[in-house]
N, C-alpha and C. Protein backbone atom coordinates (compact mmCIF):
# COMPACT_ATOMS: atom_id res chain seq x y z
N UNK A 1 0.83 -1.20 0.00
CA UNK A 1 0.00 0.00 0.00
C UNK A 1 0.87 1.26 0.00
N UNK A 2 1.50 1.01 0.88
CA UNK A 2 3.24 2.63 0.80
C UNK A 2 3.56 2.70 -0.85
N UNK A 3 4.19 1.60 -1.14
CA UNK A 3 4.64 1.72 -2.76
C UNK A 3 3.61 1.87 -3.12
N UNK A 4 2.38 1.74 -3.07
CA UNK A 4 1.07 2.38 -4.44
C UNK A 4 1.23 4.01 -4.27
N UNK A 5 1.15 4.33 -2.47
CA UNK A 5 0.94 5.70 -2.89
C UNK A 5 2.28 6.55 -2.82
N UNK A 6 3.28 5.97 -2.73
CA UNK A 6 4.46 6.94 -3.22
C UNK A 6 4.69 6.49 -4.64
N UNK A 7 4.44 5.65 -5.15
CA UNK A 7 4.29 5.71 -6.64
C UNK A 7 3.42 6.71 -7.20
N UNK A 8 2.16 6.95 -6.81
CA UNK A 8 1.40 7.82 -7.26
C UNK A 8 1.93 8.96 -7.04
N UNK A 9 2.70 9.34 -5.79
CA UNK A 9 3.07 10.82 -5.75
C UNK A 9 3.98 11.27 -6.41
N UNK A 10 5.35 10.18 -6.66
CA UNK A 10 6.03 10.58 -7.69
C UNK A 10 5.28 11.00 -9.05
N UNK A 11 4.31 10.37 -9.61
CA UNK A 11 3.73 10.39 -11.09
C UNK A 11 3.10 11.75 -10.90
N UNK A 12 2.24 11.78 -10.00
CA UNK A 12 1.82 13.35 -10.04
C UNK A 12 2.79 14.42 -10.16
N UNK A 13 3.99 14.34 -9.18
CA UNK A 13 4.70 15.28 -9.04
C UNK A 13 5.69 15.51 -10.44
N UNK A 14 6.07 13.94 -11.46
CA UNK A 14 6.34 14.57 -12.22
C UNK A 14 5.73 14.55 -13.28
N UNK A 15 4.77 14.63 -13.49
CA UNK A 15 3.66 15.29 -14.47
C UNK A 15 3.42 16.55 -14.35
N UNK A 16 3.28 17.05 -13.07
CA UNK A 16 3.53 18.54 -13.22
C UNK A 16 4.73 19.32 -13.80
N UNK A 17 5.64 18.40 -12.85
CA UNK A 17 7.00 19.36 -13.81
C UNK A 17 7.09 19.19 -15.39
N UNK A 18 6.74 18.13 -15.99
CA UNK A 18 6.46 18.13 -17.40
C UNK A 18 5.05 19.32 -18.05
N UNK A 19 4.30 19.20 -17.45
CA UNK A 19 3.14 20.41 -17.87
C UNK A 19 3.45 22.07 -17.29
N UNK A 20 4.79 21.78 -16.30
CA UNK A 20 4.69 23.17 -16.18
C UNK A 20 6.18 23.74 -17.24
N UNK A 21 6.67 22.38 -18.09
CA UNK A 21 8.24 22.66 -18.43
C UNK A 21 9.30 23.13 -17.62
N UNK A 22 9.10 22.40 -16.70
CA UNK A 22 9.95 22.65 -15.56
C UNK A 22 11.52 22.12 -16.05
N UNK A 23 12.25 22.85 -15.07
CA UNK A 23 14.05 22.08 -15.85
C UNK A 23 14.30 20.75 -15.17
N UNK A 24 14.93 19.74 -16.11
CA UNK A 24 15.42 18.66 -15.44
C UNK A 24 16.29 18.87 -14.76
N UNK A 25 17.07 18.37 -13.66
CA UNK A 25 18.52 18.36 -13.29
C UNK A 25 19.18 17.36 -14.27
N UNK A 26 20.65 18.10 -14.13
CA UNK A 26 21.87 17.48 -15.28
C UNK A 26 21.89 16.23 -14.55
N UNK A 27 22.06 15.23 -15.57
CA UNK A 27 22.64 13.54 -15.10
C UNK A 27 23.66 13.56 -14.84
N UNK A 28 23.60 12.16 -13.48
CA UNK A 28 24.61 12.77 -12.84
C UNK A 28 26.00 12.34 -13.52
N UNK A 29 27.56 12.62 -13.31
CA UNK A 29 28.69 12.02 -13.74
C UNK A 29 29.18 10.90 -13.06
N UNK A 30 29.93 10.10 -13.85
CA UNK A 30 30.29 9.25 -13.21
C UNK A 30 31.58 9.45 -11.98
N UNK A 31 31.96 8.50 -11.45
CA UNK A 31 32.27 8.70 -10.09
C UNK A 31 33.85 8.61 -11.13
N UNK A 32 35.17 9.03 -11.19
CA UNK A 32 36.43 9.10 -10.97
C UNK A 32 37.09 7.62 -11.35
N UNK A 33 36.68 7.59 -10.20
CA UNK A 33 37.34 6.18 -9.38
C UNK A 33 37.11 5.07 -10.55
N UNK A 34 35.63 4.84 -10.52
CA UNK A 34 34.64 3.98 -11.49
C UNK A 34 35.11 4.00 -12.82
N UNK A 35 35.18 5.11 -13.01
CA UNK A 35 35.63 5.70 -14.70
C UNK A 35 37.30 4.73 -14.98
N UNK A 36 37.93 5.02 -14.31
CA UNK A 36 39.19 4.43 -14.38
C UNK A 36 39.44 2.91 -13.95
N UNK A 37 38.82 2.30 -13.69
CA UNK A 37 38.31 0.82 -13.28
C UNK A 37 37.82 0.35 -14.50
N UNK A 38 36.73 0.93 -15.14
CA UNK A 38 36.31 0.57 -16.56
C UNK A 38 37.77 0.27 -17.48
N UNK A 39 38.28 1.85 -17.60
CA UNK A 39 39.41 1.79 -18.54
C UNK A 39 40.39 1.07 -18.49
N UNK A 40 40.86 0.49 -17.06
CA UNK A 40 41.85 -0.39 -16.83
C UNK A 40 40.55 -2.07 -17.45
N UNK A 41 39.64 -2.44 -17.14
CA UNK A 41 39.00 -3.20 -18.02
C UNK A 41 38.94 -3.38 -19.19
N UNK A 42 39.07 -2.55 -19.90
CA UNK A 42 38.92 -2.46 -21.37
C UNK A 42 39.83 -2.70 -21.78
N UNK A 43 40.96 -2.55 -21.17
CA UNK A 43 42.41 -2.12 -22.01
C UNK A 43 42.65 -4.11 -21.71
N UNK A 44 42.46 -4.54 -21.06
CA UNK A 44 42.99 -6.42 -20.49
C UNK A 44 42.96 -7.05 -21.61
C-alpha cells in the first residue's frame, strides 16, 4: 500500500513538472574512481 501511494506521488509530481516545463537536473557524472576501473577493463 506505501509503494502504491508513493508511486502515485512521484507520477503526479512529475507530471507537473512536465506540464509546467519545468528544468530537469543534469545527469549525474560518473564517479572518478569507477571511470578508471572501466578503462583499466577495457584495455585487459
Amino acid at each position: 500500500m506505501i509503494g502504491t501511494l508513493t508511486a502515485l506521488q512521484w507520477f503526479i509530481y512529475d507530471s507537473v513538472k512536465v506540464y509546467f516545463k519545468l528544468p530537469r537536473p543534469p545527469p549525474p557524472e560518473m564517479p572518478l574512481s569507477l571511470r578508471k576501473k572501466l578503462e583499466a577493463a577495457g584495455k585487459s
